[in-house]
N, C-alpha and C. Protein backbone atom coordinates (compact mmCIF):
# COMPACT_ATOMS: atom_id res chain seq x y z
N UNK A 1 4.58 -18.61 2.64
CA UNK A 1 5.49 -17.99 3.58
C UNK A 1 6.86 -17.74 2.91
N UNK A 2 7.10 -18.46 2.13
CA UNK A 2 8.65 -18.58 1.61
C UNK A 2 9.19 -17.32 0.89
N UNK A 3 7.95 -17.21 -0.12
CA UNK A 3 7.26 -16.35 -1.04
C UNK A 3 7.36 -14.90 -0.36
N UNK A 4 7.20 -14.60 0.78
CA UNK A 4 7.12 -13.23 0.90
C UNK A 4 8.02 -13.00 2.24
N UNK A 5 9.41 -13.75 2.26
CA UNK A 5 10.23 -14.02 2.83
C UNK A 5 10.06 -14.00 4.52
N UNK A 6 8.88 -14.43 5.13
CA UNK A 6 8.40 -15.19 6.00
C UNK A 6 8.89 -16.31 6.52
N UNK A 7 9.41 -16.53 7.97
CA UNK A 7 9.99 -17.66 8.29
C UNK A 7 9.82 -17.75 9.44
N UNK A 8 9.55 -17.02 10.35
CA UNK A 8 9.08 -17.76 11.87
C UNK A 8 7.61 -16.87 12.10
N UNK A 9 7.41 -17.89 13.21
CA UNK A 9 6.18 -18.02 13.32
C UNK A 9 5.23 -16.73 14.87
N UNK A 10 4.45 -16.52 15.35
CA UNK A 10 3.34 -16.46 13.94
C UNK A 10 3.79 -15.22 13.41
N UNK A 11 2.55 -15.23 11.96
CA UNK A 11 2.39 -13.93 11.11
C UNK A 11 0.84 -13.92 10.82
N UNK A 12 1.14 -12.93 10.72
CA UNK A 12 -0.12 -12.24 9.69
C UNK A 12 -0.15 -11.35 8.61
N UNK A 13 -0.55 -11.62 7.63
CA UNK A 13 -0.97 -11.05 6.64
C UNK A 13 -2.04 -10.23 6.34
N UNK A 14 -1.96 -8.91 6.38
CA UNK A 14 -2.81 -7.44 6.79
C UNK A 14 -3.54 -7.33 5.16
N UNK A 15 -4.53 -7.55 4.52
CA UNK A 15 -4.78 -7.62 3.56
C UNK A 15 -5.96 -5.91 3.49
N UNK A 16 -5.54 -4.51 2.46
CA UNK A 16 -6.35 -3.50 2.75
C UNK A 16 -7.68 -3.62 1.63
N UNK A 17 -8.37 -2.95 1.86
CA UNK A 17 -9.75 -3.43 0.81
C UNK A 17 -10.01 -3.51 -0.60
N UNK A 18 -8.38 -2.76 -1.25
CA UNK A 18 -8.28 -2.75 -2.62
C UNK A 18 -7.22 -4.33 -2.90
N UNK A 19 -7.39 -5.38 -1.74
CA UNK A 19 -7.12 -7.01 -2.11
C UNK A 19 -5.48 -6.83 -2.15
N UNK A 20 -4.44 -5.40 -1.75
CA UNK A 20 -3.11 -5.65 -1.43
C UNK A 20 -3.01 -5.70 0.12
N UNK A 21 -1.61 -6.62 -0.10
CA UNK A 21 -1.39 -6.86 1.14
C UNK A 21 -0.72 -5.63 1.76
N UNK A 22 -0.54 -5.31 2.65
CA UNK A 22 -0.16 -4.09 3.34
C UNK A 22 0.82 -4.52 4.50
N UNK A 23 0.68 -4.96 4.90
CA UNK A 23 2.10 -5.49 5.89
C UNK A 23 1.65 -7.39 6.32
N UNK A 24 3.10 -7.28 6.65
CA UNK A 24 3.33 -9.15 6.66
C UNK A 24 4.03 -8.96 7.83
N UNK A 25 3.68 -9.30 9.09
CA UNK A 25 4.21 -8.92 10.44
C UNK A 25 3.83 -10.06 11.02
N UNK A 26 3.97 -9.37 12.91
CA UNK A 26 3.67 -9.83 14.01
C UNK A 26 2.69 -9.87 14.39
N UNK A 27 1.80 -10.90 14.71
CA UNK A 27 0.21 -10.17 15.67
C UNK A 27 0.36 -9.21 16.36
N UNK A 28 1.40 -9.33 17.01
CA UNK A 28 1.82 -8.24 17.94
C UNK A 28 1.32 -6.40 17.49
N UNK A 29 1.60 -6.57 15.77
CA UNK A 29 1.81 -4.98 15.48
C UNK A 29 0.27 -4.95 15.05
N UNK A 30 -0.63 -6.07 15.28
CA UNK A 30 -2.27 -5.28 14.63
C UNK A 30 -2.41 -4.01 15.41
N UNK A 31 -2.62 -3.82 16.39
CA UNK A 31 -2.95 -2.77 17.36
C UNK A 31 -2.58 -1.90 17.06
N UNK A 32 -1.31 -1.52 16.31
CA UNK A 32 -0.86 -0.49 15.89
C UNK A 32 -0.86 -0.07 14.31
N UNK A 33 -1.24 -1.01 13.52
CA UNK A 33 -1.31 -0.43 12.28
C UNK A 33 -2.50 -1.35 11.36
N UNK A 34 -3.15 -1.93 12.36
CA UNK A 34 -4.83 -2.03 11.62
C UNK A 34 -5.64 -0.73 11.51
N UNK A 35 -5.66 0.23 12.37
CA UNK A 35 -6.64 1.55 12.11
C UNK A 35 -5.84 1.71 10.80
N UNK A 36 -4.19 2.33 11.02
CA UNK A 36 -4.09 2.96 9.74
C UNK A 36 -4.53 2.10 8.29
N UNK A 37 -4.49 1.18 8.58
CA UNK A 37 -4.74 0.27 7.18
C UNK A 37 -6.09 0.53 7.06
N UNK A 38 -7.15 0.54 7.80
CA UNK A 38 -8.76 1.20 7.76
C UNK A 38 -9.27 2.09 7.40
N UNK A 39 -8.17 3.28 7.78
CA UNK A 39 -8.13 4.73 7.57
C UNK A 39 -7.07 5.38 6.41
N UNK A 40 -7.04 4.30 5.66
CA UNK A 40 -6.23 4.39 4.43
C UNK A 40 -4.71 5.04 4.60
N UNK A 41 -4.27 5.26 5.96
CA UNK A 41 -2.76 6.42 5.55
C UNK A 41 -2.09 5.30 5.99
N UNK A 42 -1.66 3.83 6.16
CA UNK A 42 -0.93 3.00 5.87
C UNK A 42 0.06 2.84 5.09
N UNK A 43 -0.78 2.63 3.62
CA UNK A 43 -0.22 2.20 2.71
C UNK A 43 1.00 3.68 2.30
N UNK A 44 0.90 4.41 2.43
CA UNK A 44 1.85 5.72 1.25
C UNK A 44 2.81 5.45 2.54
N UNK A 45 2.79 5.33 4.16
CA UNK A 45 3.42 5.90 4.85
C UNK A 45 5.14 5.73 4.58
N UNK A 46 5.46 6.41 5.59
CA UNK A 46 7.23 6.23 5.70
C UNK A 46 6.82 5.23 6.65
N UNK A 47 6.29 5.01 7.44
CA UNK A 47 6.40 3.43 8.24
C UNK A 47 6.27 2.66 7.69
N UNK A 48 5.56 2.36 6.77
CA UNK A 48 5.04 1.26 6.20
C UNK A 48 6.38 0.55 5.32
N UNK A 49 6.60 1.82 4.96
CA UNK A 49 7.84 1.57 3.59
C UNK A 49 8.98 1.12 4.52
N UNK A 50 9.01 1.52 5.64
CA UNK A 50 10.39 1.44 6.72
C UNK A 50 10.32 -0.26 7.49
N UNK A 51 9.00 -0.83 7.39
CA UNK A 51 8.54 -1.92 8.33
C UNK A 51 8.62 -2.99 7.17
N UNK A 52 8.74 -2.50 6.18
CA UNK A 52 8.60 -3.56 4.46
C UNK A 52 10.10 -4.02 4.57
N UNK A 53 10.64 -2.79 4.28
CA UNK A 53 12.61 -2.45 4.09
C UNK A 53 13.27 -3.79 5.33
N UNK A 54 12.44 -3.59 6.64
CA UNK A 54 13.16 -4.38 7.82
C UNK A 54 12.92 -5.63 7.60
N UNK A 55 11.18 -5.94 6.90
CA UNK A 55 11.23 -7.26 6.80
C UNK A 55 12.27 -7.77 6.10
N UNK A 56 12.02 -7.48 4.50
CA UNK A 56 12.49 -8.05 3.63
C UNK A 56 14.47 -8.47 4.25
N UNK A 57 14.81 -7.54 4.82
CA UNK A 57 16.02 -7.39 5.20
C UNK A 57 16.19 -8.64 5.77
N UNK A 58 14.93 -8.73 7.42
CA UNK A 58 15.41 -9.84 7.70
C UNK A 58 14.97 -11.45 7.33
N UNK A 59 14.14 -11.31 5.99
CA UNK A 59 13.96 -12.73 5.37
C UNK A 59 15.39 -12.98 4.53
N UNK A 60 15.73 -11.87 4.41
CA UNK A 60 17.27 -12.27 3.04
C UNK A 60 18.42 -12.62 3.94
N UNK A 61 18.39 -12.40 5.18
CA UNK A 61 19.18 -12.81 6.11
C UNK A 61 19.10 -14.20 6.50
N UNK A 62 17.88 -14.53 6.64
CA UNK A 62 17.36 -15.72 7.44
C UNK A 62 18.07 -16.95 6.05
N UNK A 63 17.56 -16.22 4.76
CA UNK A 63 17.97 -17.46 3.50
C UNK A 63 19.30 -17.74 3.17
N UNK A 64 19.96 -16.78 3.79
CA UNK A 64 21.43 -16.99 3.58
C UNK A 64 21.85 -17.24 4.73
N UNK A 65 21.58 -17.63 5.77
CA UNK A 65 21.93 -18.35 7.26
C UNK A 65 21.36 -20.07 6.92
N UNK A 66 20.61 -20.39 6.29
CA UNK A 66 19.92 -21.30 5.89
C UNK A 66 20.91 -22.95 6.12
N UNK A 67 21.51 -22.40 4.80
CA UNK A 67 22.38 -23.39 4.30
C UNK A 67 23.08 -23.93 5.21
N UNK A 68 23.84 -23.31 6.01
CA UNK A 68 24.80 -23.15 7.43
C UNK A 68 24.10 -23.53 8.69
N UNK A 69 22.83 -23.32 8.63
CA UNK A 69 22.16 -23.83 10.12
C UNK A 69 22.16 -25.20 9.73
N UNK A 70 21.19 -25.70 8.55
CA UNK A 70 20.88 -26.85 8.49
C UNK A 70 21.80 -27.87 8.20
N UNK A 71 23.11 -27.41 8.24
CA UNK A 71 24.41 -28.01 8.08
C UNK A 71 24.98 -28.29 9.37
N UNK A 72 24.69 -27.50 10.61
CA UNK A 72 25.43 -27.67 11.88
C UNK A 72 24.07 -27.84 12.76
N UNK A 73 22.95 -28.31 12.64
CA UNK A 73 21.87 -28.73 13.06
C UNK A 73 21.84 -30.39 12.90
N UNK A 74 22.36 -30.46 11.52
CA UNK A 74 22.32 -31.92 11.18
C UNK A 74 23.83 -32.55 11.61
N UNK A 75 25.03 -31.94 11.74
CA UNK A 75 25.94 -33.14 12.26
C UNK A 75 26.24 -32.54 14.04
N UNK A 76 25.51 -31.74 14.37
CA UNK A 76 25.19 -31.61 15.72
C UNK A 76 24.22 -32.96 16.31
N UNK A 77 23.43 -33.41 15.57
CA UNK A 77 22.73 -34.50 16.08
C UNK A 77 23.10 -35.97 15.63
N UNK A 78 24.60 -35.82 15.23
CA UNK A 78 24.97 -37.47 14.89
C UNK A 78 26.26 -36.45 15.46
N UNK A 79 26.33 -35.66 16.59
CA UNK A 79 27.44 -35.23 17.51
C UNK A 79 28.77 -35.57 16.52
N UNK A 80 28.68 -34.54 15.80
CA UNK A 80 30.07 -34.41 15.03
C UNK A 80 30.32 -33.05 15.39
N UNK A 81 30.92 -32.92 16.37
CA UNK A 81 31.18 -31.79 16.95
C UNK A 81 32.48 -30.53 15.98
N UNK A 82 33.34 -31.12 15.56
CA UNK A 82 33.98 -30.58 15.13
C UNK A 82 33.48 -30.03 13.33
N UNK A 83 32.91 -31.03 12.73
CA UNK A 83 32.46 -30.42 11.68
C UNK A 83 31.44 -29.53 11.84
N UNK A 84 30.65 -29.54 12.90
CA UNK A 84 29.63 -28.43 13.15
C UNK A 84 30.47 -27.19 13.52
N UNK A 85 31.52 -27.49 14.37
CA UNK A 85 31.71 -25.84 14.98
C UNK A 85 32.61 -25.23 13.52
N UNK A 86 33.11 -26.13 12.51
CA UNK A 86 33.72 -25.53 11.42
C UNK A 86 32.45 -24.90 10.24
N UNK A 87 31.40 -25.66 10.34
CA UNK A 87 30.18 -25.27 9.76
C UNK A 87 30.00 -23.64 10.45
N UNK A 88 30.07 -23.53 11.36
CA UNK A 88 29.29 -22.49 12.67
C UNK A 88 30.75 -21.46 12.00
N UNK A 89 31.91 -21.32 12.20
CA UNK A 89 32.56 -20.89 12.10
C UNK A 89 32.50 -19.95 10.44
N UNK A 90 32.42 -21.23 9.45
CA UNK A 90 32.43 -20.89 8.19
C UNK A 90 31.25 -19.93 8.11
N UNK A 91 29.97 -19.99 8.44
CA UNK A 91 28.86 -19.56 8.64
C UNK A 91 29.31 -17.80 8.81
N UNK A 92 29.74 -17.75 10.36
CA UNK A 92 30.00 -16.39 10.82
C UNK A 92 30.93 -15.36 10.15
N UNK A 93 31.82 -16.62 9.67
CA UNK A 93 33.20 -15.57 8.73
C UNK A 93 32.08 -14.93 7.54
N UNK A 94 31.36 -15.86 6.99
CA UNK A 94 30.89 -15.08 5.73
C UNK A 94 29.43 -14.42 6.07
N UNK A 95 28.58 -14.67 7.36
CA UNK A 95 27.84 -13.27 7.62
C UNK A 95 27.80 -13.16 9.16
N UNK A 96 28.54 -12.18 9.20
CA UNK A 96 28.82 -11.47 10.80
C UNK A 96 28.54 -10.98 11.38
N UNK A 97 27.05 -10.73 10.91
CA UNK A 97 25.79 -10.02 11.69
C UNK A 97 25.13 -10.70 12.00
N UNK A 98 25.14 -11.71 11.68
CA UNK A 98 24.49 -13.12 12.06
C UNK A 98 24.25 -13.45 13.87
N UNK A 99 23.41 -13.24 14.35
CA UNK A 99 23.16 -13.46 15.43
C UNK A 99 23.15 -15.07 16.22
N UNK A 100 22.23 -15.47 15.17
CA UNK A 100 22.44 -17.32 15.23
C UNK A 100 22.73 -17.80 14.75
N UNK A 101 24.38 -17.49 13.91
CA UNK A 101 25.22 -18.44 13.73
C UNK A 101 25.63 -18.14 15.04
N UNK A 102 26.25 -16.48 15.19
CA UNK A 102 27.05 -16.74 16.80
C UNK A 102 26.22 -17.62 18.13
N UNK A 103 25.26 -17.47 18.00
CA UNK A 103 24.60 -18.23 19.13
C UNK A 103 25.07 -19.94 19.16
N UNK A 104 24.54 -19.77 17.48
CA UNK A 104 25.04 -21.24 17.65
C UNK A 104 26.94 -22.09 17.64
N UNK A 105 27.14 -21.11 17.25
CA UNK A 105 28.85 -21.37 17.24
C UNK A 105 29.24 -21.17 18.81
N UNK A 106 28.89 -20.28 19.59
CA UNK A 106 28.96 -20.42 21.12
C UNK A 106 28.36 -21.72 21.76
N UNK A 107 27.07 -22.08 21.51
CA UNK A 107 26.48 -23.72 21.48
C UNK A 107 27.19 -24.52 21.76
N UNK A 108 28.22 -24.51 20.43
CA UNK A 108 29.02 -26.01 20.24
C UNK A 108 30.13 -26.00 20.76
């Protein structure tokens, strides 16, 4: 999972008959892009390339939120309130698209 910047749960791994993987998603999206993976126009598509681009985007997000969650996760539960919301804080100043740091900086 780490490996193909995978981090919440579930996934699946769409494997096409020449043994590449073809998308690393949601169960949610078989329905919609198992035929094409069957019917071979998957792999070249502009979706495909566009659904790759979003993942990867949001695994490089998730690894650089990392450091900062598990920093205000851990003195959130020995209630060090103030070093967490400076964790949460530091977090958001340096990525501000960050959805759950803000979630979690509102939290604390």
């Amino acid at each position: 999972m780490d490996a193909s910047l995978s981090f919440r749960y579930p996934r699946v791994f769409i494997v096409d008959r020449d043994g590449s993987i073809c998308i690393i998603g949601h169960p949610d999206s078989l329905e919609d892009v198992l035929p094409k993976v069957i019917d071979g126009s998957w792999h070249a598509s502009a979706e495909a390339k566009n659904v790759e681009k979003e993942r990867i985007a949001e695994g490089e997000m998730h690894v650089s939120e990392k450091p900062f969650r598990d920093r205000i996760r851990a003195t959130a539960e020995i209630e060090d309130w103030e070093t967490a919301l400076s964790a949460s804080e530091e977090g958001t100043n340096l990525i501000p698209d960050s959805l759950s740091l803000r979630k979690w900086h509102v939290g604390i």
